[in-house]
PDB file of N, CA and C in Angstrom:
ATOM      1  N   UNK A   1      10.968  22.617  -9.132  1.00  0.00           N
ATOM      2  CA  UNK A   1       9.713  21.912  -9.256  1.00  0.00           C
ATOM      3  C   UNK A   1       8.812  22.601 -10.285  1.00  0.00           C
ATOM      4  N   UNK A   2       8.998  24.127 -10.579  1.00  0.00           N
ATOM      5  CA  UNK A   2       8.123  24.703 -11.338  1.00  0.00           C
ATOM      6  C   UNK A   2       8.704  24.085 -12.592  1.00  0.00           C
ATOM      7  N   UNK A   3       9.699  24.257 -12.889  1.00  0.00           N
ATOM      8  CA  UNK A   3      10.020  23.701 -13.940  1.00  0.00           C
ATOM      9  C   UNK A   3       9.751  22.416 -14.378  1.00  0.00           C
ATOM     10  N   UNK A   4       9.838  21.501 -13.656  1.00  0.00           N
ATOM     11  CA  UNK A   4       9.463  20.335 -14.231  1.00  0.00           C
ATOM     12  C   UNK A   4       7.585  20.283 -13.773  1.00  0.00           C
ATOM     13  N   UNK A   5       6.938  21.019 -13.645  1.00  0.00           N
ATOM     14  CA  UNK A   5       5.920  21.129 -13.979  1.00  0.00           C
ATOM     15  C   UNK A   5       5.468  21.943 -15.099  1.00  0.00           C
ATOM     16  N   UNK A   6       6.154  22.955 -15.795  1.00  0.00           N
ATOM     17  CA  UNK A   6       6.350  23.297 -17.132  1.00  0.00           C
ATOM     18  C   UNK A   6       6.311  22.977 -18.118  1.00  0.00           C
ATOM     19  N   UNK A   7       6.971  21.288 -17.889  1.00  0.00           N
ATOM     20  CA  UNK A   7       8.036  20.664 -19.258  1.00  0.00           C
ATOM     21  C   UNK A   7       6.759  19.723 -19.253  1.00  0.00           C
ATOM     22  N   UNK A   8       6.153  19.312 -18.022  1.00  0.00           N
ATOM     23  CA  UNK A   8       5.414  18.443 -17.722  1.00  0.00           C
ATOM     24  C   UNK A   8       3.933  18.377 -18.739  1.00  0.00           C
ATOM     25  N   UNK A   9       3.517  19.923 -18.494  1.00  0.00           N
ATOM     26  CA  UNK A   9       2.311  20.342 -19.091  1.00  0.00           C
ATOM     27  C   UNK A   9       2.385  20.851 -20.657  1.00  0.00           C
ATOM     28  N   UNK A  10       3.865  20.867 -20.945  1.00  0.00           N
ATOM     29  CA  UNK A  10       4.103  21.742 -22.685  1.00  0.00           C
ATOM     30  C   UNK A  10       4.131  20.764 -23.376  1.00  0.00           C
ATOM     31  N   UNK A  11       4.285  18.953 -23.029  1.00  0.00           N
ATOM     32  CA  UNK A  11       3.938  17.876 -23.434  1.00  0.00           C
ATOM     33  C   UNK A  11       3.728  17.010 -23.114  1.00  0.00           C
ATOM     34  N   UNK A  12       2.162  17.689 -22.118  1.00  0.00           N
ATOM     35  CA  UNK A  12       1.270  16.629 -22.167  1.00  0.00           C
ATOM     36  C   UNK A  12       1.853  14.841 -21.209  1.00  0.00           C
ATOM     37  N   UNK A  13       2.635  15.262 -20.473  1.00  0.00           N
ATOM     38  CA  UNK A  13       3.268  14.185 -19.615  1.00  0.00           C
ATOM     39  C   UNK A  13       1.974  13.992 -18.808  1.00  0.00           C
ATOM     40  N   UNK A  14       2.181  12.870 -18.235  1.00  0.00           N
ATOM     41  CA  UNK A  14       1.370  12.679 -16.840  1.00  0.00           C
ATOM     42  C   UNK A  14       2.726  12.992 -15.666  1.00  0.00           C
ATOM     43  N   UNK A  15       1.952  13.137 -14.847  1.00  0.00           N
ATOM     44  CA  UNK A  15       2.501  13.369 -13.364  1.00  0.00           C
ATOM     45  C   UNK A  15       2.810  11.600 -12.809  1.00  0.00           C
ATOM     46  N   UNK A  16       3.855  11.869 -11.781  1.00  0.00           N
ATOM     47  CA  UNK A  16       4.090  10.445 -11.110  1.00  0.00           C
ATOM     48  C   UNK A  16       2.834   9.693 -10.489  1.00  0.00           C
ATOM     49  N   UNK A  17       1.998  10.372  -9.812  1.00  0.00           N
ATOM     50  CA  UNK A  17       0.734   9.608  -9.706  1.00  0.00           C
ATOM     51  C   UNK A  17       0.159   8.815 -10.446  1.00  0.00           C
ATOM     52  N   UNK A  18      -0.516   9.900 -11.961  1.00  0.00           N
ATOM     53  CA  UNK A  18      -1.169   9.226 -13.155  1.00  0.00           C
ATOM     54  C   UNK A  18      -0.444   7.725 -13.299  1.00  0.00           C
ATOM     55  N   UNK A  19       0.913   8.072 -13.660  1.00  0.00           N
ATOM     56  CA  UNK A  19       1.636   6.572 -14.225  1.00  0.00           C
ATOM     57  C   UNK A  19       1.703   5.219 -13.216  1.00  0.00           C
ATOM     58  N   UNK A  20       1.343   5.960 -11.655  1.00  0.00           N
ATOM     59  CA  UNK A  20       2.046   4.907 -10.952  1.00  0.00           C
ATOM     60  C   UNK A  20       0.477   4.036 -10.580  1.00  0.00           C
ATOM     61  N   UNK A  21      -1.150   4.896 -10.412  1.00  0.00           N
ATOM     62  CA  UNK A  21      -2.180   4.239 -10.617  1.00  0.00           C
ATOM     63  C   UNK A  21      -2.219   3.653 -11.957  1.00  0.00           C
ATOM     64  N   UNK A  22      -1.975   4.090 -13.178  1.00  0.00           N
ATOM     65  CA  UNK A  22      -2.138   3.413 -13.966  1.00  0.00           C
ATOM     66  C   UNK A  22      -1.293   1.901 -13.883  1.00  0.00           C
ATOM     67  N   UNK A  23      -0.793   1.711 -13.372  1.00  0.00           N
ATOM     68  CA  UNK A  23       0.406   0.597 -13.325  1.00  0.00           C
ATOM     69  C   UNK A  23      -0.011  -0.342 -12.044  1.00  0.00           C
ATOM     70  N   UNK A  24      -1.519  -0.009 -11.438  1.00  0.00           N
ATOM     71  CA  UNK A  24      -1.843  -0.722 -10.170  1.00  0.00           C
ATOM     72  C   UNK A  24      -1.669  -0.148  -8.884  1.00  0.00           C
ATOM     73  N   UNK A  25      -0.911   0.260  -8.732  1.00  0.00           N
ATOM     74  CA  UNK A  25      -0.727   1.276  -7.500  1.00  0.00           C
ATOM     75  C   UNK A  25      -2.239   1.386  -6.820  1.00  0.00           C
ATOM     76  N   UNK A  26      -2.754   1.460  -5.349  1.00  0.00           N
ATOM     77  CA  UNK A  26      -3.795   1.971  -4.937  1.00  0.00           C
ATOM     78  C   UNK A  26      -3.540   3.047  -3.899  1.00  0.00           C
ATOM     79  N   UNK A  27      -4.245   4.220  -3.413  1.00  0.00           N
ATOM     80  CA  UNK A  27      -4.274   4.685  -2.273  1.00  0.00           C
ATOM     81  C   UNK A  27      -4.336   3.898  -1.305  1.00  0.00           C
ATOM     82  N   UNK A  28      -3.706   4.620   0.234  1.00  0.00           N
ATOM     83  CA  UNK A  28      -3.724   3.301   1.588  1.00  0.00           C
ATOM     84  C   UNK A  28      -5.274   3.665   2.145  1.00  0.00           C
ATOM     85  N   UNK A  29      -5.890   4.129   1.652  1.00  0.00           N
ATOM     86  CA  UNK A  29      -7.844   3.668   1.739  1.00  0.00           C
ATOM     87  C   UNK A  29      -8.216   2.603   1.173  1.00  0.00           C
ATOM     88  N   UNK A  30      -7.598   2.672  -0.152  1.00  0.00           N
ATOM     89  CA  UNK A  30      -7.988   1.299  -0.546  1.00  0.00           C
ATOM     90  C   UNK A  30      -7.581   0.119   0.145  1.00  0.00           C
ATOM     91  N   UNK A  31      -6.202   0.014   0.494  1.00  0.00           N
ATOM     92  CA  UNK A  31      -5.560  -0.770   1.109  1.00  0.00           C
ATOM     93  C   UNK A  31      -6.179  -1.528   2.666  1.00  0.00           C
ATOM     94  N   UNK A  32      -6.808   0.084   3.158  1.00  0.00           N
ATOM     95  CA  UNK A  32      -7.423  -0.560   4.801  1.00  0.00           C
ATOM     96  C   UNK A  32      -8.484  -0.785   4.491  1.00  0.00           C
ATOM     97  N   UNK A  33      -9.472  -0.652   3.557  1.00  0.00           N
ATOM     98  CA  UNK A  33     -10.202  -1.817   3.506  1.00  0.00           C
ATOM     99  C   UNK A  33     -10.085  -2.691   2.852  1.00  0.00           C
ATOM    100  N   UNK A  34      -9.152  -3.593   2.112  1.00  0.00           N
ATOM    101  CA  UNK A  34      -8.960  -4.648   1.710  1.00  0.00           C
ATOM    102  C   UNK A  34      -8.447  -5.557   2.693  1.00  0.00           C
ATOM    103  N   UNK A  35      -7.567  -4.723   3.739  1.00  0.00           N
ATOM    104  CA  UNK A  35      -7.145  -5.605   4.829  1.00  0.00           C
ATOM    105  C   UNK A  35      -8.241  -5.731   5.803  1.00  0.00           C
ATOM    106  N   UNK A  36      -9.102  -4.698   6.077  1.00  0.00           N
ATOM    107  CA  UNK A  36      -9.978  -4.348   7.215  1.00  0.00           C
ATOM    108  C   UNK A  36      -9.105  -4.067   8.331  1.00  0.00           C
ATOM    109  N   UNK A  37      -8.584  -2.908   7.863  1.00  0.00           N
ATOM    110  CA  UNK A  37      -7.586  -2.112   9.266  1.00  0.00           C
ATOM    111  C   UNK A  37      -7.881  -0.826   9.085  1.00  0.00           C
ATOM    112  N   UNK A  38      -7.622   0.357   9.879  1.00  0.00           N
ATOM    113  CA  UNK A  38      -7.642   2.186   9.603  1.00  0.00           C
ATOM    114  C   UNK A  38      -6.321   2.370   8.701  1.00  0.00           C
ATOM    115  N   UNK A  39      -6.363   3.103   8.118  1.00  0.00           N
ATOM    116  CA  UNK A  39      -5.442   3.860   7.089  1.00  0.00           C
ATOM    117  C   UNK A  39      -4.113   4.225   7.805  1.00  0.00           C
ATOM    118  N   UNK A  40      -4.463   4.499   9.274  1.00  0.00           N
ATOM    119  CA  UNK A  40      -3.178   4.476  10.003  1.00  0.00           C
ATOM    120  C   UNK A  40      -2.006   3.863   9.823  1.00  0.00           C
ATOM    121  N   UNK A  41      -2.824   2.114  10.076  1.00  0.00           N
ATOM    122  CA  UNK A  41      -1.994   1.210   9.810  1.00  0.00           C
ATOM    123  C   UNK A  41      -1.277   0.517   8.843  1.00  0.00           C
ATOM    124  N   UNK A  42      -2.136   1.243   7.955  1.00  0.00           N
ATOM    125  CA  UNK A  42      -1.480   0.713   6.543  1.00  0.00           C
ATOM    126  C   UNK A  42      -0.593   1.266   6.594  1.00  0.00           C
ATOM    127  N   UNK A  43      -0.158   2.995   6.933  1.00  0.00           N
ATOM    128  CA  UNK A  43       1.057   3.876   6.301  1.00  0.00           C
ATOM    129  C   UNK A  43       2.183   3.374   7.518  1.00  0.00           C
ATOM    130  N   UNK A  44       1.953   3.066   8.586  1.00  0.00           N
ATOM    131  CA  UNK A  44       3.127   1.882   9.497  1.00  0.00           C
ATOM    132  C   UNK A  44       3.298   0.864   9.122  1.00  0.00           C
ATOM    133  N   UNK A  45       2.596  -0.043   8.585  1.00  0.00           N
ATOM    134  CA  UNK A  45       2.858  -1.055   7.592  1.00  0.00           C
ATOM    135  C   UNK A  45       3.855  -0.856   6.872  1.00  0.00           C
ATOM    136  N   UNK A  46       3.461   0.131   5.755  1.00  0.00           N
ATOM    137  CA  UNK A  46       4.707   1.020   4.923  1.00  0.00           C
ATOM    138  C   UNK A  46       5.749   1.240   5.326  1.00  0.00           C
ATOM    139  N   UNK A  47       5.709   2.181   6.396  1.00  0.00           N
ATOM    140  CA  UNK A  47       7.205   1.888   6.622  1.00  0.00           C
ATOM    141  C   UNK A  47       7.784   0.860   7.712  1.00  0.00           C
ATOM    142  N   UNK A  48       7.270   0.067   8.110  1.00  0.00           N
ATOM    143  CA  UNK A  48       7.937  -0.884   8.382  1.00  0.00           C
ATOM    144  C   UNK A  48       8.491  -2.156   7.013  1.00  0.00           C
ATOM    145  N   UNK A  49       8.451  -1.524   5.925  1.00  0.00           N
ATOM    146  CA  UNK A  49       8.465  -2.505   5.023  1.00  0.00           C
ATOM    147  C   UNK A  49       7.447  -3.857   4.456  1.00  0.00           C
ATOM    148  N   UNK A  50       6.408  -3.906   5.832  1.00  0.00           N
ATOM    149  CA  UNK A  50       5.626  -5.220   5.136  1.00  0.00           C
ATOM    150  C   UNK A  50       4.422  -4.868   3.923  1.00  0.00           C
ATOM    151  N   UNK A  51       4.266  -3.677   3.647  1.00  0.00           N
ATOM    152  CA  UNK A  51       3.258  -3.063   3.118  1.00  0.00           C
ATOM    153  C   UNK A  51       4.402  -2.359   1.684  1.00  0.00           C
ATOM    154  N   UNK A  52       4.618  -3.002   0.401  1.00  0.00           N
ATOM    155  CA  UNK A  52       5.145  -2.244  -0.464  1.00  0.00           C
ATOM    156  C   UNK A  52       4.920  -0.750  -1.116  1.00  0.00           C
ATOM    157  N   UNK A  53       5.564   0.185  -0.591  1.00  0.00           N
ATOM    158  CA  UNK A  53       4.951   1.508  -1.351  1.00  0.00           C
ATOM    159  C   UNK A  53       5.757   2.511  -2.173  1.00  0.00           C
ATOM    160  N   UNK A  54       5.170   3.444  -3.235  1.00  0.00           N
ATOM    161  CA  UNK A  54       5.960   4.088  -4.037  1.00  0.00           C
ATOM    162  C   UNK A  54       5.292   5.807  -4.211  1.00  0.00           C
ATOM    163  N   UNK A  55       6.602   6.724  -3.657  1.00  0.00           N
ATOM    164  CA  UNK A  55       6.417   7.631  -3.343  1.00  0.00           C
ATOM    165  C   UNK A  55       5.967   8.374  -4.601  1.00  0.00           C
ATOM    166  N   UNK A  56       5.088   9.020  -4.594  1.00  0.00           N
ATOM    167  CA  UNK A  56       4.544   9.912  -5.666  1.00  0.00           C
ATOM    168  C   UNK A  56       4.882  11.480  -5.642  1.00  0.00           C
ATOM    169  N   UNK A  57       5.136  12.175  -4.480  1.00  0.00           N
ATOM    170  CA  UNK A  57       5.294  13.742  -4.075  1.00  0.00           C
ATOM    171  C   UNK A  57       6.084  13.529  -2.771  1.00  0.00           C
ATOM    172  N   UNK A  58       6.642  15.140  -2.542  1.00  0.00           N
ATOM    173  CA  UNK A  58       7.708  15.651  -1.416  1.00  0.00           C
ATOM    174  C   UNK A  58       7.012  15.267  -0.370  1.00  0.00           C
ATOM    175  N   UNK A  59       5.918  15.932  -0.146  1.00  0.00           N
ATOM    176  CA  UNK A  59       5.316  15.407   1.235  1.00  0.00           C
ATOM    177  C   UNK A  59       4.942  14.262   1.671  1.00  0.00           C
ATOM    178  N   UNK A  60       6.073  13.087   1.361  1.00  0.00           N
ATOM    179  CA  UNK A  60       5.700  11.805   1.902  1.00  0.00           C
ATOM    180  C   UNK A  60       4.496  11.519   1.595  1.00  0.00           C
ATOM    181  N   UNK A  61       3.561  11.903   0.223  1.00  0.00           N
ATOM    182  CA  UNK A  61       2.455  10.790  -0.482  1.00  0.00           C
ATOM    183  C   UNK A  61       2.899   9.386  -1.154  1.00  0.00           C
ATOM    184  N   UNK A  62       2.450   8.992  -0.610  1.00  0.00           N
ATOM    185  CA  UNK A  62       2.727   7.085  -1.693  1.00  0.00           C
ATOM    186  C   UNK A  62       1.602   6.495  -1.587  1.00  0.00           C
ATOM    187  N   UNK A  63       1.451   5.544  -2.823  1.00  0.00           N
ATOM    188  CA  UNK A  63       0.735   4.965  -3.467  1.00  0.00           C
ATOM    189  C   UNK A  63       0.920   3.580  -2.923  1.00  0.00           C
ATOM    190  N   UNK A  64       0.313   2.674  -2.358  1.00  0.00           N
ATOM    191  CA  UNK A  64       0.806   1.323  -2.398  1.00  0.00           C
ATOM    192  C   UNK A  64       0.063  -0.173  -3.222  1.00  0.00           C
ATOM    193  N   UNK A  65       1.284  -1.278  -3.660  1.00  0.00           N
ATOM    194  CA  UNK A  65       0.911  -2.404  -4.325  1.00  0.00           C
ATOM    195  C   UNK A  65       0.062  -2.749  -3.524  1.00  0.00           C
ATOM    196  N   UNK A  66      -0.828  -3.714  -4.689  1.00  0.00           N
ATOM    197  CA  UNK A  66      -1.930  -4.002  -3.854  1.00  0.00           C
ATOM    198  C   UNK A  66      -1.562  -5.547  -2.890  1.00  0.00           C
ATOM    199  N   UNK A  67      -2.198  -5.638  -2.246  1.00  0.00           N
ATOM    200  CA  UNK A  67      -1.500  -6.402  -1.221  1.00  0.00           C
ATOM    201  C   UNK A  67      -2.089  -8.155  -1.379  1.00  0.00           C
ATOM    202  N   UNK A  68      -3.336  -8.312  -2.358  1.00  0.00           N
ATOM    203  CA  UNK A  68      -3.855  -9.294  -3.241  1.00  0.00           C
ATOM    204  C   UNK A  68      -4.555 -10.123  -2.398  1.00  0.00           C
ATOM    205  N   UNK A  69      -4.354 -11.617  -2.364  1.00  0.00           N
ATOM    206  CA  UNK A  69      -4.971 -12.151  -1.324  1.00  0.00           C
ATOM    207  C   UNK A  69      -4.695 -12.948   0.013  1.00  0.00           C
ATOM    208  N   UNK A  70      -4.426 -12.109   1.031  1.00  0.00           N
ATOM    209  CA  UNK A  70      -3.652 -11.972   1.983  1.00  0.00           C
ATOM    210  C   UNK A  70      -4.684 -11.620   3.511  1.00  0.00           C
ATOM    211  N   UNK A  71      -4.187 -11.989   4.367  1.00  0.00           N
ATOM    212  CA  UNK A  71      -5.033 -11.182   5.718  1.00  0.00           C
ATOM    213  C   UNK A  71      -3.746 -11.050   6.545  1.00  0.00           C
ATOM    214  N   UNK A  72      -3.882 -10.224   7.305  1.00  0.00           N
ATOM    215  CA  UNK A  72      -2.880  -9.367   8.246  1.00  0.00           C
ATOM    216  C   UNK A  72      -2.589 -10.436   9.656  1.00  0.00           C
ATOM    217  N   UNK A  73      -1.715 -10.649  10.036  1.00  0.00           N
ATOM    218  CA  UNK A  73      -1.907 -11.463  10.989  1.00  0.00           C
ATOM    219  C   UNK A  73      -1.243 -10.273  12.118  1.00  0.00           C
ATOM    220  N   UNK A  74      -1.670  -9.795  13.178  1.00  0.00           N
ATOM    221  CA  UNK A  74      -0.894  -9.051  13.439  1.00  0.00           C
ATOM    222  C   UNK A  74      -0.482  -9.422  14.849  1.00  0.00           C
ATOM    223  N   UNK A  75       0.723  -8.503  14.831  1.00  0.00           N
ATOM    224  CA  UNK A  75       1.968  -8.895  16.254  1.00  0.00           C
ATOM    225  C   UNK A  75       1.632  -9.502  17.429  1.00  0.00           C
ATOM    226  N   UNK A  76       2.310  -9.388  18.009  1.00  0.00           N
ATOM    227  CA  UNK A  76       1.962  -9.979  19.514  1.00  0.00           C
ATOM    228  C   UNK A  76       3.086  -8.900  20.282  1.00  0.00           C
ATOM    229  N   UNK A  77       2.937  -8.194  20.693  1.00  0.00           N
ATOM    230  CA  UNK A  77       3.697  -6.880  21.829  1.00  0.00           C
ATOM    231  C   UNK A  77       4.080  -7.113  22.482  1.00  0.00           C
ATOM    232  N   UNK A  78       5.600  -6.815  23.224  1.00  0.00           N
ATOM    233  CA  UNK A  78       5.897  -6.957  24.143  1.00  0.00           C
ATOM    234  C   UNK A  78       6.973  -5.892  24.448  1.00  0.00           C
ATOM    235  N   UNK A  79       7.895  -6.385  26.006  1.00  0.00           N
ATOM    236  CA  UNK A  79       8.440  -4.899  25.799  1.00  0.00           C
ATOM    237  C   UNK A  79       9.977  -5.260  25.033  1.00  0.00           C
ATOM    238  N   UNK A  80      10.034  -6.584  25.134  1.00  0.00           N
ATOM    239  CA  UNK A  80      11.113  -6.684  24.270  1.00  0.00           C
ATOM    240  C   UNK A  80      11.424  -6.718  22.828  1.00  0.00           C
ATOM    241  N   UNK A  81      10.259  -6.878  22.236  1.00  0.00           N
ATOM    242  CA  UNK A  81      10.385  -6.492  20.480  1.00  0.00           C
ATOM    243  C   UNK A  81       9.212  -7.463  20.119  1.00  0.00           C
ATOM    244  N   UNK A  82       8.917  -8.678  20.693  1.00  0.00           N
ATOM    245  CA  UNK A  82       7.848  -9.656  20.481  1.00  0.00           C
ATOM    246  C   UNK A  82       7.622  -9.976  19.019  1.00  0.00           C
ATOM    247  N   UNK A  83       6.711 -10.106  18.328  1.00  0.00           N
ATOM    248  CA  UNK A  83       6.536 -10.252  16.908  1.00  0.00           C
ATOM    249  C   UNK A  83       5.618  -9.622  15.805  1.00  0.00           C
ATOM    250  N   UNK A  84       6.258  -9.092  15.462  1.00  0.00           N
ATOM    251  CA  UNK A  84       5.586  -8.065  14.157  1.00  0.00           C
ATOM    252  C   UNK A  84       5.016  -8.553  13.341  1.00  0.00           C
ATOM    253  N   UNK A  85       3.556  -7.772  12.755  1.00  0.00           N
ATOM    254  CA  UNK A  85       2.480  -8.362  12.038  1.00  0.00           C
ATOM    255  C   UNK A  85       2.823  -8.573  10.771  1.00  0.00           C
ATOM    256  N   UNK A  86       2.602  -9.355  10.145  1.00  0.00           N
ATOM    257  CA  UNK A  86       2.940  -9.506   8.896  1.00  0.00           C
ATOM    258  C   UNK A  86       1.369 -10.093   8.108  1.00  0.00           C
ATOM    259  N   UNK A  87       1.814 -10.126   6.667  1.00  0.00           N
ATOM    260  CA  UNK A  87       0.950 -10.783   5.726  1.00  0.00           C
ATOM    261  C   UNK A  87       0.762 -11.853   5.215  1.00  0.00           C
ATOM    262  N   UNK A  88      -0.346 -12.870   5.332  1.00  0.00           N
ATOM    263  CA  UNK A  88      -0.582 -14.120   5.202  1.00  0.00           C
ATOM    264  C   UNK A  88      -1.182 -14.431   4.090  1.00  0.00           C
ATOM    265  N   UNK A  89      -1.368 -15.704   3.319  1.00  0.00           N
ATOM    266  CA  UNK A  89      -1.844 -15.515   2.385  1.00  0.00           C
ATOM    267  C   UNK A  89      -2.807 -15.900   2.803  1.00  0.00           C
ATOM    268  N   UNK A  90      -4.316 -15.543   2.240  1.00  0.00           N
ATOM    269  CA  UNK A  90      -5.650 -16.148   3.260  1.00  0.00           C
ATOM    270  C   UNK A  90      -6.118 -17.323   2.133  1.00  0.00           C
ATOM    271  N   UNK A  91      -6.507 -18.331   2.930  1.00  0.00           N
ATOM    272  CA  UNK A  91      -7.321 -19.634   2.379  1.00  0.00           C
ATOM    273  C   UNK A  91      -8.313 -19.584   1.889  1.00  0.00           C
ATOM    274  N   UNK A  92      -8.881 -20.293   0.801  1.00  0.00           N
ATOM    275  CA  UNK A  92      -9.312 -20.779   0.174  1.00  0.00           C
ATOM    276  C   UNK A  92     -10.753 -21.343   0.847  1.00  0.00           C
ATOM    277  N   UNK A  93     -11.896 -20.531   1.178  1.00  0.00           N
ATOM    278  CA  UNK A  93     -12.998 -21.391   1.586  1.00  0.00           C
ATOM    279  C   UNK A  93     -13.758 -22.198   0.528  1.00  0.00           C
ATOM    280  N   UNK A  94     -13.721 -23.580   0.805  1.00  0.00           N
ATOM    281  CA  UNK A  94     -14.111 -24.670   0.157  1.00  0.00           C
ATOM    282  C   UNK A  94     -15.588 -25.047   0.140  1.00  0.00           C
ATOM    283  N   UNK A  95     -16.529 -25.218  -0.633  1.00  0.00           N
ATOM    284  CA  UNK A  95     -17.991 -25.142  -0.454  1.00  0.00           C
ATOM    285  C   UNK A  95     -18.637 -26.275  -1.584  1.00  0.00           C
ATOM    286  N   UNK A  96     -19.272 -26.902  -0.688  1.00  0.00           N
ATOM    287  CA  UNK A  96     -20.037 -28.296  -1.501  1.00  0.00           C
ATOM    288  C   UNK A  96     -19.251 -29.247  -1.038  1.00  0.00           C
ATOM    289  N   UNK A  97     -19.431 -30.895  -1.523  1.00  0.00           N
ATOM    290  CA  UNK A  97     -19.193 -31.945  -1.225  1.00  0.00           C
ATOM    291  C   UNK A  97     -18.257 -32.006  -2.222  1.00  0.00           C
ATOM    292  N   UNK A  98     -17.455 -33.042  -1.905  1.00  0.00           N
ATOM    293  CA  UNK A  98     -15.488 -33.340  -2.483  1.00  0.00           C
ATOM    294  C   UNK A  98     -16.070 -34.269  -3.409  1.00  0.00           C
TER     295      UNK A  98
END
């Protein structure tokens, strides 16, 4: 790792972070409030797959796509597996006369 932090800094590279915000990527802060959930849930989101994310460092940091315009519909629990929350696309509020 030292090394490729070496090669990294002798020209001027960016790090996997830099490239992957530059490219849209947000932190999962950003993420729980765009959904209006805790940050918790975003990184279970993640790995349950409904939440797309891209690892930046060893210690399990990731960055995730932004999730656009969507609201969370979430599960319904049970003890048998019931149904897992997923992402909806949210509607369109319509305003004025047709």
């Amino acid at each position: 790792m030292k090394k490729v932090m070496l090669v990294r800094r002798t020209y001027g590279l960016k790090s996997r972070y830099e490239r992957l915000r530059e490219s849209g990527m947000i932190p999962g802060e950003e993420v729980a409030l765009q959904l209006g959930v805790c940050v918790s849930t975003v990184h279970q989101l993640g790995r349950k797959g409904i939440l797309k994310r891209h690892r930046y460092a060893t210690n399990h940091r990731y960055l995730y796509e932004p999730p656009g315009n969507v609201r969370l519909e979430k599960g319904a629990g049970s003890r048998y597996g019931g149904r897992p929350p997923r992402l909806i696309i949210a509607q369109q509020l319509q305003q004025g006369a047709s």
